[in-house]
Protein backbone atom coordinates (compact mmCIF):
# COMPACT_ATOMS: atom_id res chain seq x y z
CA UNK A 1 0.00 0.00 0.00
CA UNK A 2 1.59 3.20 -1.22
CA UNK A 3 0.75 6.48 0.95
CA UNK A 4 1.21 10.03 -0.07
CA UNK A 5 4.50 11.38 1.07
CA UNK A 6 3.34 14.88 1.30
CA UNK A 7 -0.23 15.04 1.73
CA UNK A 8 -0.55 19.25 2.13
CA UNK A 9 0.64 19.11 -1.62
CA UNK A 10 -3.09 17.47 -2.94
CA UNK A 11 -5.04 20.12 -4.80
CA UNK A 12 -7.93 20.62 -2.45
CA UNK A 13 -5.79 21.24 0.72
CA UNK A 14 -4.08 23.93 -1.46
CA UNK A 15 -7.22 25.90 -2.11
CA UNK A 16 -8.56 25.18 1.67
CA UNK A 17 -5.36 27.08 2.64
CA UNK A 18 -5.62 29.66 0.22
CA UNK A 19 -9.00 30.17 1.62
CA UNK A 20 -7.87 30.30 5.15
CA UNK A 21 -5.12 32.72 4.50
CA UNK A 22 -8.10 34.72 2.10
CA UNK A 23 -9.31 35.16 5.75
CA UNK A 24 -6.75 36.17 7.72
CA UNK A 25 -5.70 38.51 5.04
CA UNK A 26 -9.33 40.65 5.38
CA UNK A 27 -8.38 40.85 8.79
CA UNK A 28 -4.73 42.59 8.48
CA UNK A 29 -4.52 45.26 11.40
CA UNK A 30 -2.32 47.42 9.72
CA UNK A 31 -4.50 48.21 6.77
CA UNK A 32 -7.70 48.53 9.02
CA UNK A 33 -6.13 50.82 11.42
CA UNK A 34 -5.30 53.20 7.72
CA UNK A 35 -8.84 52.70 6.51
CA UNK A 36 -10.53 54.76 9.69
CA UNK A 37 -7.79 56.95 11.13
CA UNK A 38 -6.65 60.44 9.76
CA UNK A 39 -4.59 63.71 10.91
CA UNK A 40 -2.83 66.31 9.45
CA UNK A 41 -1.28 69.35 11.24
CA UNK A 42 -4.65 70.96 12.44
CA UNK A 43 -6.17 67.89 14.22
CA UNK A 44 -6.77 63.90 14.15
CA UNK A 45 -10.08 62.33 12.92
CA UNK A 46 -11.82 58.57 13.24
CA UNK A 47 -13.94 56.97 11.15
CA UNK A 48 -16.74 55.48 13.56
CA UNK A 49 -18.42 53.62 11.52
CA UNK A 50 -16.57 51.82 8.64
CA UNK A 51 -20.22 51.08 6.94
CA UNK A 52 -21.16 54.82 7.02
CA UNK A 53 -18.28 57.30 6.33
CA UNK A 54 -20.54 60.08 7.49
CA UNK A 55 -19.96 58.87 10.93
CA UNK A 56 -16.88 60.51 11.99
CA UNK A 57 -14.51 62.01 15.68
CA UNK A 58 -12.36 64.63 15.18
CA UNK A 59 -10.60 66.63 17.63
CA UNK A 60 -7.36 69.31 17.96
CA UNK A 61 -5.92 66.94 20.90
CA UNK A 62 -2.60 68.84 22.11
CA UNK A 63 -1.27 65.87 23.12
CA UNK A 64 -2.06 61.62 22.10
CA UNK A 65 -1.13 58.71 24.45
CA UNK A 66 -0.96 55.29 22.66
CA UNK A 67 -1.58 52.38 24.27
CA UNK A 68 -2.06 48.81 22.31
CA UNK A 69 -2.24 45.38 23.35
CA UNK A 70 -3.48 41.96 21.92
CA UNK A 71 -2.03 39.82 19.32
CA UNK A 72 -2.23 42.20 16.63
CA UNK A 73 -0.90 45.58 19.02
CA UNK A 74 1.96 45.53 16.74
CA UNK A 75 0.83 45.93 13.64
CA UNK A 76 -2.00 48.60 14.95
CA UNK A 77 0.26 50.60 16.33
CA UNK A 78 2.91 50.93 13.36
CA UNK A 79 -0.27 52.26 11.13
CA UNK A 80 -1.03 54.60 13.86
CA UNK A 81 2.32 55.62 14.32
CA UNK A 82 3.15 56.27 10.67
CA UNK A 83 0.17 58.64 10.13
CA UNK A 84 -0.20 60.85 13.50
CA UNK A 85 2.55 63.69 13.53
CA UNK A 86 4.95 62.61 15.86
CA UNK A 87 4.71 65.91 17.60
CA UNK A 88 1.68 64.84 19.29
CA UNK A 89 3.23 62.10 20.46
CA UNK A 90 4.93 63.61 23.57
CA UNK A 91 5.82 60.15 25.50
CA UNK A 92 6.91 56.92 23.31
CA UNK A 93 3.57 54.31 22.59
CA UNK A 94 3.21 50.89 24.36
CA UNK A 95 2.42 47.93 22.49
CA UNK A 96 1.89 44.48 24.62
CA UNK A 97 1.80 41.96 22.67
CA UNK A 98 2.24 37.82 22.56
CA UNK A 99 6.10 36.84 22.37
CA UNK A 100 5.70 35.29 18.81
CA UNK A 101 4.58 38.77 17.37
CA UNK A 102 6.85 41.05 19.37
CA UNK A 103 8.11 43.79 16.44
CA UNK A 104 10.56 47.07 16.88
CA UNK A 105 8.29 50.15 16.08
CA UNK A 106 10.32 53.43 16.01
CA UNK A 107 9.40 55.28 19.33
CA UNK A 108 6.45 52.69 20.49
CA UNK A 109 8.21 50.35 23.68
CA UNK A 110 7.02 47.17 22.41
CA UNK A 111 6.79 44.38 25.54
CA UNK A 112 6.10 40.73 24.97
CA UNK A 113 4.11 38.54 27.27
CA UNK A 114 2.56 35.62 27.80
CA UNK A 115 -0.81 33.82 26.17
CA UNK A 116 -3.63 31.94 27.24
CA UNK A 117 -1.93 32.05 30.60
CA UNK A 118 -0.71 35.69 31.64
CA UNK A 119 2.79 36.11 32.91
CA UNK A 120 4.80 38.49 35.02
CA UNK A 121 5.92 40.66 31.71
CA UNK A 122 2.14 41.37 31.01
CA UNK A 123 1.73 42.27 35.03
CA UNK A 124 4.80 45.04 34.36
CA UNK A 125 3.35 46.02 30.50
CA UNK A 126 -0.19 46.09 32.53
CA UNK A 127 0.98 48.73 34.83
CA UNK A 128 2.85 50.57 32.55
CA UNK A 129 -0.33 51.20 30.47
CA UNK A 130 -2.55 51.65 33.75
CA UNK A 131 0.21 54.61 35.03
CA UNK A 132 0.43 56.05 31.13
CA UNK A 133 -3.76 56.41 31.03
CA UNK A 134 -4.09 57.81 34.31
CA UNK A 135 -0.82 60.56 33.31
CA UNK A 136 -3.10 61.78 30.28
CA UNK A 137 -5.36 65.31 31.25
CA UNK A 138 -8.09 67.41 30.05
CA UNK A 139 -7.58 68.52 26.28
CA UNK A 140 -5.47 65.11 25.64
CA UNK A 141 -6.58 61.91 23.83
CA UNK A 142 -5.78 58.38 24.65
CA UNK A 143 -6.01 56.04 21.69
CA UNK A 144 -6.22 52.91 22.85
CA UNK A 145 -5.63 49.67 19.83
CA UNK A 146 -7.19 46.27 20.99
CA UNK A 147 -7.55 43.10 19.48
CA UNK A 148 -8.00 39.72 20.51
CA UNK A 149 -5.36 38.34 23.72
CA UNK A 150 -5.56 41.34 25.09
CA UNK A 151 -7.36 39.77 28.03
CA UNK A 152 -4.33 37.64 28.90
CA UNK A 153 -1.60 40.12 27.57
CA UNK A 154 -2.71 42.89 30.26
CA UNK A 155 -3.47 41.14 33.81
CA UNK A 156 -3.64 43.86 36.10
CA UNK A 157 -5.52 42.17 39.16
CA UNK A 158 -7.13 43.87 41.96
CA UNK A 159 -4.88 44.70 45.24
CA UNK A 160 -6.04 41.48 47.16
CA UNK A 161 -5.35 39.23 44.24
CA UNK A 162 -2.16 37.90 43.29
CA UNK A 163 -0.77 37.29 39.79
CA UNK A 164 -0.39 33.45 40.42
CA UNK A 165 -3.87 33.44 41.87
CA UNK A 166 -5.42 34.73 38.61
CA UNK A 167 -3.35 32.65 36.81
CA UNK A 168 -4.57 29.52 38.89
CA UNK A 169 -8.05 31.08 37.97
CA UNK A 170 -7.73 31.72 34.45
CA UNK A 171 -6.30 28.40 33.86
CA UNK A 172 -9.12 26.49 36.01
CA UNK A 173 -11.51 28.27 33.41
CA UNK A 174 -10.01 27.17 30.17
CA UNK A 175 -9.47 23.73 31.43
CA UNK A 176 -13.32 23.23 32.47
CA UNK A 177 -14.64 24.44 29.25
CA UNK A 178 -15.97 27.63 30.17
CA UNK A 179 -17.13 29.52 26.81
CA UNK A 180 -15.13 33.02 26.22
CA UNK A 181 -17.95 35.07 27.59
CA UNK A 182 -17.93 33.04 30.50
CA UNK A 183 -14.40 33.66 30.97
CA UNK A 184 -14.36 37.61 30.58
CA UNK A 185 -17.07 38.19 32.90
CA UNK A 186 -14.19 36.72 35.37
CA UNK A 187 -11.48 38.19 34.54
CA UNK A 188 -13.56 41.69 34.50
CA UNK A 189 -14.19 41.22 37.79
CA UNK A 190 -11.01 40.24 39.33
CA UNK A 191 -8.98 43.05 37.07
CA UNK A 192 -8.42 46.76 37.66
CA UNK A 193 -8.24 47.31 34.26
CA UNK A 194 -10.81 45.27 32.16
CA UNK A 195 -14.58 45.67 32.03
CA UNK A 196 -14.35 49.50 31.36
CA UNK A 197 -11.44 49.73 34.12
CA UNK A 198 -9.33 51.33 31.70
CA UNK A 199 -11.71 53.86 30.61
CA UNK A 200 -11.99 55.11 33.93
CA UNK A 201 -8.75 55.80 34.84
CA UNK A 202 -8.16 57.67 31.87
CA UNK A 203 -10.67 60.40 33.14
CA UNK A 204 -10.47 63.52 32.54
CA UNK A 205 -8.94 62.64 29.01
CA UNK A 206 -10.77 61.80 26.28
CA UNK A 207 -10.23 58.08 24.80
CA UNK A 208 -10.93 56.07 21.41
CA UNK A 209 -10.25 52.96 20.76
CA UNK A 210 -9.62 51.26 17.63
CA UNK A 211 -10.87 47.64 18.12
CA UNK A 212 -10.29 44.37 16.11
CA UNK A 213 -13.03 41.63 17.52
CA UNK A 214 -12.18 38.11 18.01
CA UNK A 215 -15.55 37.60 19.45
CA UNK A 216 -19.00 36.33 17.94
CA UNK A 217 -21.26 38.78 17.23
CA UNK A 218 -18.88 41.58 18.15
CA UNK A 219 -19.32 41.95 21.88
CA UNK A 220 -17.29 45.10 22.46
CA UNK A 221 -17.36 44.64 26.66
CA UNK A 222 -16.10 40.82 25.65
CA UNK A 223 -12.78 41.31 22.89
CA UNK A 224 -10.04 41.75 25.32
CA UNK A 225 -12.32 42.09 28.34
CA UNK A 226 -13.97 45.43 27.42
CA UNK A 227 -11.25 47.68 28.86
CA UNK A 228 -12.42 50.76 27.50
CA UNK A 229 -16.64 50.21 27.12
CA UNK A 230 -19.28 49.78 29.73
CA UNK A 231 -19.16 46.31 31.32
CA UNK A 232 -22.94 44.69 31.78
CA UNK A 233 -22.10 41.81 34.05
CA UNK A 234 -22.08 41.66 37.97
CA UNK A 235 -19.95 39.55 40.59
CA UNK A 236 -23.21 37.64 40.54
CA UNK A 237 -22.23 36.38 36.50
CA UNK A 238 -18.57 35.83 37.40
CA UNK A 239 -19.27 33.38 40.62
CA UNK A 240 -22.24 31.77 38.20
CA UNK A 241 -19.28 30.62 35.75
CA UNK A 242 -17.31 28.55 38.73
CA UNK A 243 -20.63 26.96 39.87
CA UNK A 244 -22.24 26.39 36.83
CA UNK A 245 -18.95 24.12 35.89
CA UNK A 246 -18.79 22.47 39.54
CA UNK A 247 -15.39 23.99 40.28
CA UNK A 248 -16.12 26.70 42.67
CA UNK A 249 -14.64 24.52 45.80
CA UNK A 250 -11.03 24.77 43.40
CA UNK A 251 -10.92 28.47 43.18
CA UNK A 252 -8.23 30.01 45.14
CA UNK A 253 -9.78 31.63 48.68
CA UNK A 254 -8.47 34.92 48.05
CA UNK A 255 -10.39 34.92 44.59
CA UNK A 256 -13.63 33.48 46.04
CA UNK A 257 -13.24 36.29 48.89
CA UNK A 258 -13.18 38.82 46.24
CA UNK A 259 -15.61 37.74 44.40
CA UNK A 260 -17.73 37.32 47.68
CA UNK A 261 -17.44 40.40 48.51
CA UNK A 262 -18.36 42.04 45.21
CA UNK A 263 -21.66 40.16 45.19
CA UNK A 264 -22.73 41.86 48.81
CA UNK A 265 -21.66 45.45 47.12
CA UNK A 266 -18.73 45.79 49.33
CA UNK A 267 -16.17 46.50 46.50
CA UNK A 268 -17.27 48.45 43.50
CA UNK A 269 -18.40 47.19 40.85
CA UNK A 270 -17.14 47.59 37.11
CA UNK A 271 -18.78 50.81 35.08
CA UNK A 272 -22.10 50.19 33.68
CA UNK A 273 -23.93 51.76 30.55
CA UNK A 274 -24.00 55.56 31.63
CA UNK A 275 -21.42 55.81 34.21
CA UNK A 276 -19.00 59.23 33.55
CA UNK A 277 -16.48 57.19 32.31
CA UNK A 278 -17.28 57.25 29.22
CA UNK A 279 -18.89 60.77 28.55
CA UNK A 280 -15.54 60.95 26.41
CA UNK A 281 -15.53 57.87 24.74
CA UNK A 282 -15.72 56.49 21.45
CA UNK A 283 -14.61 53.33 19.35
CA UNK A 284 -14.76 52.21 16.08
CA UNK A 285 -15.09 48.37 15.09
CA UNK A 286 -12.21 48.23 12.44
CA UNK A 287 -12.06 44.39 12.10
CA UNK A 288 -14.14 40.77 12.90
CA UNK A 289 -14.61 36.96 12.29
CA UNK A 290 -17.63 38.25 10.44
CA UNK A 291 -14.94 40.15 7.89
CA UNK A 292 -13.22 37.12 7.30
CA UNK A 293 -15.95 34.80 6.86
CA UNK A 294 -17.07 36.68 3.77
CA UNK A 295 -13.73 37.02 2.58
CA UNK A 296 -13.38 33.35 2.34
CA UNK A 297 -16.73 32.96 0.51
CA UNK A 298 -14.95 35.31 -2.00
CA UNK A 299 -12.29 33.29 -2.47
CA UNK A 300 -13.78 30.17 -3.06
CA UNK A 301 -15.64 31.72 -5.68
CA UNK A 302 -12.44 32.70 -7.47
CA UNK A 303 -11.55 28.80 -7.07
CA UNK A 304 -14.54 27.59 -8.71
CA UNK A 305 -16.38 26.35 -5.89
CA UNK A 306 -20.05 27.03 -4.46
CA UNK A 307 -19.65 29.21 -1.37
CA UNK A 308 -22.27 28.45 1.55
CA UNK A 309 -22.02 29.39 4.89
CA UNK A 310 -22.59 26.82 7.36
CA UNK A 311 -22.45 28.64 10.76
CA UNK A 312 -21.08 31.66 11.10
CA UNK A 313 -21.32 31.49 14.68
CA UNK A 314 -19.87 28.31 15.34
CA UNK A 315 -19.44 27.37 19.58
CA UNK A 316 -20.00 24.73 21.69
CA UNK A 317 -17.32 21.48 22.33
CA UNK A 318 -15.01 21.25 19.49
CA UNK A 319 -15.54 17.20 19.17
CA UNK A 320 -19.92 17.72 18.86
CA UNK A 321 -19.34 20.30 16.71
CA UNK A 322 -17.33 18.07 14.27
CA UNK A 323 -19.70 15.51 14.52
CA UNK A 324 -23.07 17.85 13.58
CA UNK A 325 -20.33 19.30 10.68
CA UNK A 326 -19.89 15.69 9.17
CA UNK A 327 -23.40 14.49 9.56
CA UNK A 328 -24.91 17.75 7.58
CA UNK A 329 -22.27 17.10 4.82
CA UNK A 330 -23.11 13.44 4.42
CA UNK A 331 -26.14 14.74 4.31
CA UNK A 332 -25.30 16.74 1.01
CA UNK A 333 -23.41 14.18 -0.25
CA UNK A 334 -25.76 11.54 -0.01
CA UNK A 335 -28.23 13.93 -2.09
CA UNK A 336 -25.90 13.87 -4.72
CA UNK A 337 -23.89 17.46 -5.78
CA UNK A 338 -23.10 18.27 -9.05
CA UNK A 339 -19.88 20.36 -8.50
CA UNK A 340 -17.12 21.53 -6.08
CA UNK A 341 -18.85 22.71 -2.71
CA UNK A 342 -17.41 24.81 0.07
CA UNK A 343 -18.99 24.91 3.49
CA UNK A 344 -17.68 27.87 5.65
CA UNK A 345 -17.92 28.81 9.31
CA UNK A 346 -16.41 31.39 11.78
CA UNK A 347 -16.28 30.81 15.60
CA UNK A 348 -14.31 29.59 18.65
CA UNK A 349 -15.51 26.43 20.01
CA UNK A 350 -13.91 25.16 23.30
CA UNK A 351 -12.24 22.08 24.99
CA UNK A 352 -12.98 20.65 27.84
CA UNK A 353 -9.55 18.41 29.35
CA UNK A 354 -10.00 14.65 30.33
CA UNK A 355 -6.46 13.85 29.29
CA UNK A 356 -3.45 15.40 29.32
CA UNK A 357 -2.28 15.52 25.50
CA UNK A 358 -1.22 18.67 23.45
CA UNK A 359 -3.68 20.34 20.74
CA UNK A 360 -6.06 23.48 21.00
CA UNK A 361 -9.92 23.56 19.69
CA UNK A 362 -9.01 23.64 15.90
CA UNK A 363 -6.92 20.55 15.94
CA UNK A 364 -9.36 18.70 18.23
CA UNK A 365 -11.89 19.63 15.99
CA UNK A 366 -9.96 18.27 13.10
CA UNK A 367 -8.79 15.06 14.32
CA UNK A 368 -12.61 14.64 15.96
CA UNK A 369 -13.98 15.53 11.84
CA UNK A 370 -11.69 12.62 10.41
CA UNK A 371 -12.81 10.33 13.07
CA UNK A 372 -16.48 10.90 12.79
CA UNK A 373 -16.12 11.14 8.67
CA UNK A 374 -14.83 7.38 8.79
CA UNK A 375 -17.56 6.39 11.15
CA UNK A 376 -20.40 8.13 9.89
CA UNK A 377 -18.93 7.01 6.63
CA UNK A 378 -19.07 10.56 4.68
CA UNK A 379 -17.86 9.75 0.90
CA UNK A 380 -16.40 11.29 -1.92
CA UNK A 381 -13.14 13.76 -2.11
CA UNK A 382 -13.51 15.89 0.88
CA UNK A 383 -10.81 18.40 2.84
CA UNK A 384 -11.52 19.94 6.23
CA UNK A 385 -9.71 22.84 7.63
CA UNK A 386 -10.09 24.26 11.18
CA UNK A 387 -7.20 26.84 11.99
CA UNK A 388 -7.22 30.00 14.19
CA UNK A 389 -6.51 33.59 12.46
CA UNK A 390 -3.81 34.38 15.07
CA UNK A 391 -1.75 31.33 13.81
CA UNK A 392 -1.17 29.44 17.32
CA UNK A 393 -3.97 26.75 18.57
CA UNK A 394 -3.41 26.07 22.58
CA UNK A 395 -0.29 25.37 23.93
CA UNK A 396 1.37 24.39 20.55
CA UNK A 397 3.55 25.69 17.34
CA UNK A 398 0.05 25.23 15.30
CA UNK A 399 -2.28 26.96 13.90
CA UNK A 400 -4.84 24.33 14.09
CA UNK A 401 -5.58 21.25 11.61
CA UNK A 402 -6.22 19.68 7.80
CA UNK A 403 -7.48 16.43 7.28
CA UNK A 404 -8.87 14.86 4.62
CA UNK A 405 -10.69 11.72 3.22
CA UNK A 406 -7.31 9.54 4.06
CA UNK A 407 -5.93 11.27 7.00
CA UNK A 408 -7.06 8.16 9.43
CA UNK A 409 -5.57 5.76 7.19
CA UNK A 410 -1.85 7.91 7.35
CA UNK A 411 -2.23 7.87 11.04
CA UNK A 412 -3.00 4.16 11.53
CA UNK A 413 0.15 3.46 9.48
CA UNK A 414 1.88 6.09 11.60
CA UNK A 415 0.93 3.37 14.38
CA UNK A 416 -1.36 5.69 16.06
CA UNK A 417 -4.84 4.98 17.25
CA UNK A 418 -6.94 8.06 16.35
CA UNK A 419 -9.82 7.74 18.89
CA UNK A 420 -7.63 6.96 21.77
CA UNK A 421 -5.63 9.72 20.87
CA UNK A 422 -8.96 12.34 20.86
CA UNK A 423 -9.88 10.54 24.42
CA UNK A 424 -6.84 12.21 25.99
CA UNK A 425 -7.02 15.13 24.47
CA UNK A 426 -3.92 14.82 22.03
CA UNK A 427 -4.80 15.63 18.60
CA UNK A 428 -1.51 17.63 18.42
CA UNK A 429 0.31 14.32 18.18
CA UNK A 430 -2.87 12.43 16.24
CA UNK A 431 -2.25 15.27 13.55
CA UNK A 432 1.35 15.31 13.51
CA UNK A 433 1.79 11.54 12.38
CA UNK A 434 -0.60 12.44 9.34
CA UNK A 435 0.82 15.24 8.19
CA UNK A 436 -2.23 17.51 8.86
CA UNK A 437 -0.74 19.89 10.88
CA UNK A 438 -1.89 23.51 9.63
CA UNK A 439 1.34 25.60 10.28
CA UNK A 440 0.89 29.40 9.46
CA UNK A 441 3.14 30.59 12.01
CA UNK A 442 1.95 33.85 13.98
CA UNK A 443 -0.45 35.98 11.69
CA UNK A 444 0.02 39.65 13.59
CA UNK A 445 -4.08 39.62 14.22
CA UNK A 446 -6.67 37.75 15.68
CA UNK A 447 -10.37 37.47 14.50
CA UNK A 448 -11.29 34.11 16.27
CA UNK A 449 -11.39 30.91 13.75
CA UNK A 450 -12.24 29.88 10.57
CA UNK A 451 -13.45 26.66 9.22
CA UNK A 452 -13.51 25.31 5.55
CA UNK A 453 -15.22 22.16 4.38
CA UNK A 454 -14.25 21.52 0.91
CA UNK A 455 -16.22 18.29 -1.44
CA UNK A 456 -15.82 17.50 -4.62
CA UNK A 457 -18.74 15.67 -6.19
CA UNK A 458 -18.46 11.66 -5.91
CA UNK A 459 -17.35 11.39 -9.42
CA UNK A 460 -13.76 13.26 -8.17
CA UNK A 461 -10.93 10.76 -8.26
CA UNK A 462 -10.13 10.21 -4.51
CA UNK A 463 -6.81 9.81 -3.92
CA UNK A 464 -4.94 6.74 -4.61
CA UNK A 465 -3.06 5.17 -1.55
């Protein structure tokens, strides 16, 4: 039996990862940040609204503070950078970013730190941008650049909570499951400068944020925690995530304490809709999955294929989600189609740990498609790809996964069992003996994931082995 040597070279898995990078491309931070902001000598002007040009801020600020963090802070704040006159600039920009994107920018301190799990260097980058918001005054603007990671990039916890605590916290979360939402309205409470905390201290300047959404739907109090917009959940929410997933008795005392005391009123609570914090505050939405989806629909179409979308708010647990995926397409199949069909989706599912492999949500939910394709028996050509926009998937050097109609065949010959191998949560290691590994290296941005089903009618040529 003869087996590919290189699968990633068939002809479908090229155009799934032309249609992946057709994605990540609509979602480039530098050339959103140039489509909405403006200046020349007299004063500095936003686009609000990228859908209505009308829609505009402009002010004659005598002075701008920039602040940026989140996996794509790098790339946001060279585009700012290059176009505001750097005689406004009166103290160098901060840009906190992941390690893998850390880039020089002339006169912006760039400072690398860690993500899912936050790390000493964000702590230090966190304070730095808490002290350089609360230095700006009246007449000043603070331009604040988020994207996705932010949350993790920036932990600033409250007095009574200690970096390791949060840490233990943060990582309790993402090993129980706990959606993204879920996790924010935690981290919002236990964090001095999420859920609109930022936006406060940077009273009595004004503040607008450029923001590039990893979330669903476009949240603005979830991507990156909300620092700098109203936050509409209570203590009440965050303790409801811990009991909800039966792991309240493992959060650290100090935490619970907090959060205790938050729910009887005797801490404040984050800024609500209305609060003076943000009488001088505006965003503008410059990026999202939503972006990215359609861009992939585009490219297909240049490819020849039928573009449908298939969710384009794709969530729950990465393995059921695979599962409905396959059964809807053997659905198709089984109906007969008549030429090359690609099924799209945006989203972030999640994991939840019963073993202790390596992978992230995108390579589960690859290795978990291939498994369910062979035992649902989908037919025909057929290439799934599942790969996050920031180009790192968990704890790993991947971007996520590509598997195809033979992928469980190369790993069985690799001498791996594919099911036992989902059971503990490895798919890193399922994926790597099949050559399915997506590898994009780090992107600069971060709009959530994409998804790409690709079929070729039955009459396609699978293959041979």
């Amino acid at each position: 039996m003869n087996y590919p040597e290189n699968p990633i070279t068939l002809p479908s898995r090229k155009d799934a990862l032309g249609i992946f990078q057709a994605g990540i491309a609509a979602a480039n931070p530098y050339k959103a940040v140039k489509k909405c902001l403006f200046a020349d000598d007299q004063s500095i002007e936003f686009l609000l609204n990228l859908d209505d040009l009308s829609q505009k801020r402009a002010g004659s600020w005598s002075k701008i503070h920039l602040i940026a963090f989140g996996k794509a802070a790098c790339a946001m704040a060279k585009a700012a950078r290059e176009i505001i006159p750097a005689r406004l600039l009166g103290n160098s920009g901060i840009a906190v970013t992941n390690y893998e994107n850390v880039t020089a920018i002339a006169n912006v301190e760039v400072i690398g730190a860690s993500h899912p799990l936050p790390d000493a260097a964000g702590l230090a980058a966190a304070l730095k941008c808490a002290g350089r918001a609360s230095q700006a005054r009246q007449g000043e603007l603070v331009l604040v650049l988020v994207s996705g990671g932010g949350s993790a990039l920036i932990p600033c916890p409250v007095d009574s909570i200690t970096l390791q605590e949060k840490i233990a916290t943060t990582d309790l979360l993402l090993a129980s499951g706990a959606a993204i939402n879920q996790i924010n309205f935690v981290r919002k409470h236990l964090s001095r400068l999420k859920g609109g905390g930022l936006a406060r201290l940077t009273v009595p300047a004004d503040l607008h944020a450029l923001i590039l959404s990893d979330v669903l739907g476009d949240d603005l109090s979830a991507i990156a925690s909300g620092p700098t917009v109203p936050d509409p959940s209570t203590f009440d929410e965050a303790i409801a995530v811990f009991t909800s997933k039966g792991i309240w008795d493992k959060v650290p005392a100090n935490v619970q304490h907090y959060l205790e005391q938050g729910k009887l009123g005797k801490v404040p609570e984050t800024p609500k809709p209305g609060d003076n914090a943000f009488i001088n505050s505006t965003h503008t939405l410059i990026g999202s999955n939503a972006i990215s989806v359609n861009a992939t629909v585009k490219a297909c179409k240049l490819l020849g294929y039928e573009a449908r979308l298939y969710n384009t708010r794709l969530f729950g647990e990465a393995r059921n989600e695979a599962e409905k995926w396959v059964i809807y397409a053997k659905h198709l199949i089984d109906n007969g189609i008549d030429k090359p069909l690609a099924l799209l989706a945006g989203g972030e599912t999640t994991v939840t740990l019963k073993g202790n492999g390596r992978g992230g949500r995108n390579q589960e939910m690859a290795l978990a498609f291939a498994i369910a394709a062979q035992r649902h028996g989908l037919k025909g050509c057929w290439t799934f790809l599942s790969g996050g926009t920031d180009g790192l998937d968990g704890p790993t050097d991947a971007a996520g996964g590509i598997v195809d109609q033979n992928s469980i065949k190369r790993m069985i010959h690799a001498g791996i069992n594919p099911l036992a191998m989902l059971d503990n949560n490895d798919s890193y290691t399922a994926l790597k003996s099949s050559q399915d590994l997506l590898d994009t290296g780090a992107t600069g941005t971060n709009v959530a994931d994409l998804q790409v089903l690709l079929i070729h009618p039955n009459s396609y040529p699978n293959t041979p082995l």
